[in-house]
C-alpha atoms as a PDB file:
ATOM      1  CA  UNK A   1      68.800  18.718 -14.847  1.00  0.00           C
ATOM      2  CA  UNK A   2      71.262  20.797 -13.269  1.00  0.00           C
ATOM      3  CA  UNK A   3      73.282  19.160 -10.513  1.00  0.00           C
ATOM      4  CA  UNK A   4      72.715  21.135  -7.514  1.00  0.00           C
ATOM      5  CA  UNK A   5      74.345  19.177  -4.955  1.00  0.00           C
ATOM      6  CA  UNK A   6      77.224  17.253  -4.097  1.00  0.00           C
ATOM      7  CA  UNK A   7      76.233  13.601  -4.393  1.00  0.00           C
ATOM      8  CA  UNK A   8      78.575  12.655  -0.591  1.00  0.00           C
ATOM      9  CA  UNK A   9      76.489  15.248   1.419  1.00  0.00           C
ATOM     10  CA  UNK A  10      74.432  13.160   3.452  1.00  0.00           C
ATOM     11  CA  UNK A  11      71.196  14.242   6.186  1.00  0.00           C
ATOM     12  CA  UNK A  12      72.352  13.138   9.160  1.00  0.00           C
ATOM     13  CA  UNK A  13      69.131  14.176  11.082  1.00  0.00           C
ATOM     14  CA  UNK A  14      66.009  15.527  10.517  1.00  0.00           C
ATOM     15  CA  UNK A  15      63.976  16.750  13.503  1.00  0.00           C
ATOM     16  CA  UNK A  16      60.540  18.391  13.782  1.00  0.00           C
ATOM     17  CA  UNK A  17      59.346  20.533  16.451  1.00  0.00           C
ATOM     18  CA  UNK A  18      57.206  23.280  16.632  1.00  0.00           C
ATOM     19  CA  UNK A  19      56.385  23.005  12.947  1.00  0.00           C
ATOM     20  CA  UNK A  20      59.925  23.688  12.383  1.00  0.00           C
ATOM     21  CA  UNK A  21      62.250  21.231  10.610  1.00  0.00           C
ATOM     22  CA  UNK A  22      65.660  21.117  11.384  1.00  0.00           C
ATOM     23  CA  UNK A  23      67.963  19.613   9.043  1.00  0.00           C
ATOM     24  CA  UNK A  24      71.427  18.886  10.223  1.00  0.00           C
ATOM     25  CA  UNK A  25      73.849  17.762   6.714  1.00  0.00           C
ATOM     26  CA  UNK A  26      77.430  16.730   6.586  1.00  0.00           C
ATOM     27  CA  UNK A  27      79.998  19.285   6.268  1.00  0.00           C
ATOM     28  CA  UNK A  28      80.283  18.814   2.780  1.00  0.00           C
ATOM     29  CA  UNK A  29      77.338  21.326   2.175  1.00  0.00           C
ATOM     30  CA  UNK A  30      79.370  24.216   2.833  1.00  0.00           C
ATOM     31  CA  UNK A  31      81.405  23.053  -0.460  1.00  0.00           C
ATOM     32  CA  UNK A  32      78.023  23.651  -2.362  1.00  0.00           C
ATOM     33  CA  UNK A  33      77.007  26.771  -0.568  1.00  0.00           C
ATOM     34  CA  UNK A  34      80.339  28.247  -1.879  1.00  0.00           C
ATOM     35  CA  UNK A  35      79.236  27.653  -5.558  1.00  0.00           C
ATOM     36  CA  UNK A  36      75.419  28.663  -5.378  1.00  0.00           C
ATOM     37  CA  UNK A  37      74.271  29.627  -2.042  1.00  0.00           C
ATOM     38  CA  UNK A  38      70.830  30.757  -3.381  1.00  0.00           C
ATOM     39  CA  UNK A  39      70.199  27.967  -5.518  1.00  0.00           C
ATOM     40  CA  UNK A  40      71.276  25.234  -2.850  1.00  0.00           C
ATOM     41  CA  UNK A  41      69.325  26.594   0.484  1.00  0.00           C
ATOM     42  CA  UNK A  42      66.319  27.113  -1.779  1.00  0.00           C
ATOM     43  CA  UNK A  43      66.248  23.536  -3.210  1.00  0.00           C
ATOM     44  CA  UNK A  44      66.124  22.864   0.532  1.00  0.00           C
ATOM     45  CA  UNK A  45      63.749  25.064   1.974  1.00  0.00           C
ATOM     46  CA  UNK A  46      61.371  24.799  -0.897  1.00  0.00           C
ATOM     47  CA  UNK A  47      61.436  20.985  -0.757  1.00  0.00           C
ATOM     48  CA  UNK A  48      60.979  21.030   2.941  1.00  0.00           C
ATOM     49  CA  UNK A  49      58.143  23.063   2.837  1.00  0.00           C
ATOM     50  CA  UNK A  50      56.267  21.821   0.199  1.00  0.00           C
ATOM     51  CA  UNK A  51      56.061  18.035   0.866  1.00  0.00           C
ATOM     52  CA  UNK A  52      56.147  17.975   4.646  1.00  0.00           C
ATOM     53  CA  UNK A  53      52.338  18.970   5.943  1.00  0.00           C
ATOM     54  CA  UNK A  54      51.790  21.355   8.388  1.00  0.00           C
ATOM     55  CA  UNK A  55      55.418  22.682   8.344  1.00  0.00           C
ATOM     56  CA  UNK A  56      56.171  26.468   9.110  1.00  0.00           C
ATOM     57  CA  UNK A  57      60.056  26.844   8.792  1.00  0.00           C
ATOM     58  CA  UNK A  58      63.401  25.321   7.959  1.00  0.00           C
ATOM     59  CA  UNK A  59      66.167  25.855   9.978  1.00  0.00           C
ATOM     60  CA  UNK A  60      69.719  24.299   8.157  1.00  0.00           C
ATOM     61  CA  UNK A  61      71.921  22.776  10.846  1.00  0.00           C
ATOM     62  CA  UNK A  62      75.831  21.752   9.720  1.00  0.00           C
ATOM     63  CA  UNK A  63      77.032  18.814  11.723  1.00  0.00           C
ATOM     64  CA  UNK A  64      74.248  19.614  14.350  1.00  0.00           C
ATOM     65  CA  UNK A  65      75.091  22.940  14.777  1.00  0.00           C
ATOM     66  CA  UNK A  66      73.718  26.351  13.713  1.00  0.00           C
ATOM     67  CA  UNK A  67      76.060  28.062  11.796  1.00  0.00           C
ATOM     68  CA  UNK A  68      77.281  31.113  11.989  1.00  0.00           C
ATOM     69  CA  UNK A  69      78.272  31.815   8.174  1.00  0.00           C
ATOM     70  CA  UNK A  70      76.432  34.390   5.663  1.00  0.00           C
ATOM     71  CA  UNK A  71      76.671  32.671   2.028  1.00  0.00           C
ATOM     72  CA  UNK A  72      75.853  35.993  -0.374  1.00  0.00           C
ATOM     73  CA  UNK A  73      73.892  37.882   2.122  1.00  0.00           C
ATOM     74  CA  UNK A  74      72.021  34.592   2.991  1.00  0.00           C
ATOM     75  CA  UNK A  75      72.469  34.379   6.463  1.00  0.00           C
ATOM     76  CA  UNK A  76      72.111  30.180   7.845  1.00  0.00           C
ATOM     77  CA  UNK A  77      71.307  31.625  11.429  1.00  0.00           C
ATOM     78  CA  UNK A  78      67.936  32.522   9.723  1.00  0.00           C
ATOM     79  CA  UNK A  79      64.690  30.575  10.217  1.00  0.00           C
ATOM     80  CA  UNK A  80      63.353  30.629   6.453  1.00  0.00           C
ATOM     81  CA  UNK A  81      59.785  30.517   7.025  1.00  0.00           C
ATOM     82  CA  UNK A  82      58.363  30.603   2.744  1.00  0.00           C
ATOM     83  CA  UNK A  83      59.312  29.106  -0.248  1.00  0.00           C
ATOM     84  CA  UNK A  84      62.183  31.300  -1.624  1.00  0.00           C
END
């Protein structure tokens, strides 16, 4: 298996609402989004979305905040709403 992630990035929250799930991580996620943006925020949208009933979107949250940053045209202000 390909290591995707940094093993230190941590969840620090996970909250549903509206069928949304918002995942806050550590910082250290931006470190992976600089080597594979693609491959990281679709390990994490597809897992969301595929073992969590019911659930209509993603939403990745840094330190509880939305983030403002575009990793290769992937913009993190986005509501990813399918399996990518």
């Amino acid at each position: 298996y390909e290591k995707i992630f940094n093993p230190n990035i941590d969840i620090q929250k996970v909250i549903i609402r509206g069928k949304i799930a918002y995942i806050s991580f550590g910082w250290k996620l931006v470190e992976s989004l600089h080597t594979d943006p693609e491959l990281v925020i679709q390990s994490i949208v597809n897992s969301a979305l595929e073992n969590v009933r019911g659930l209509k979107g993603v939403k990745i949250l840094i330190d509880g905040v939305e983030p403002v940053s575009t990793f290769c045209s992937i913009s993190l202000l986005s509501t990813f709403r399918q399996p990518l």
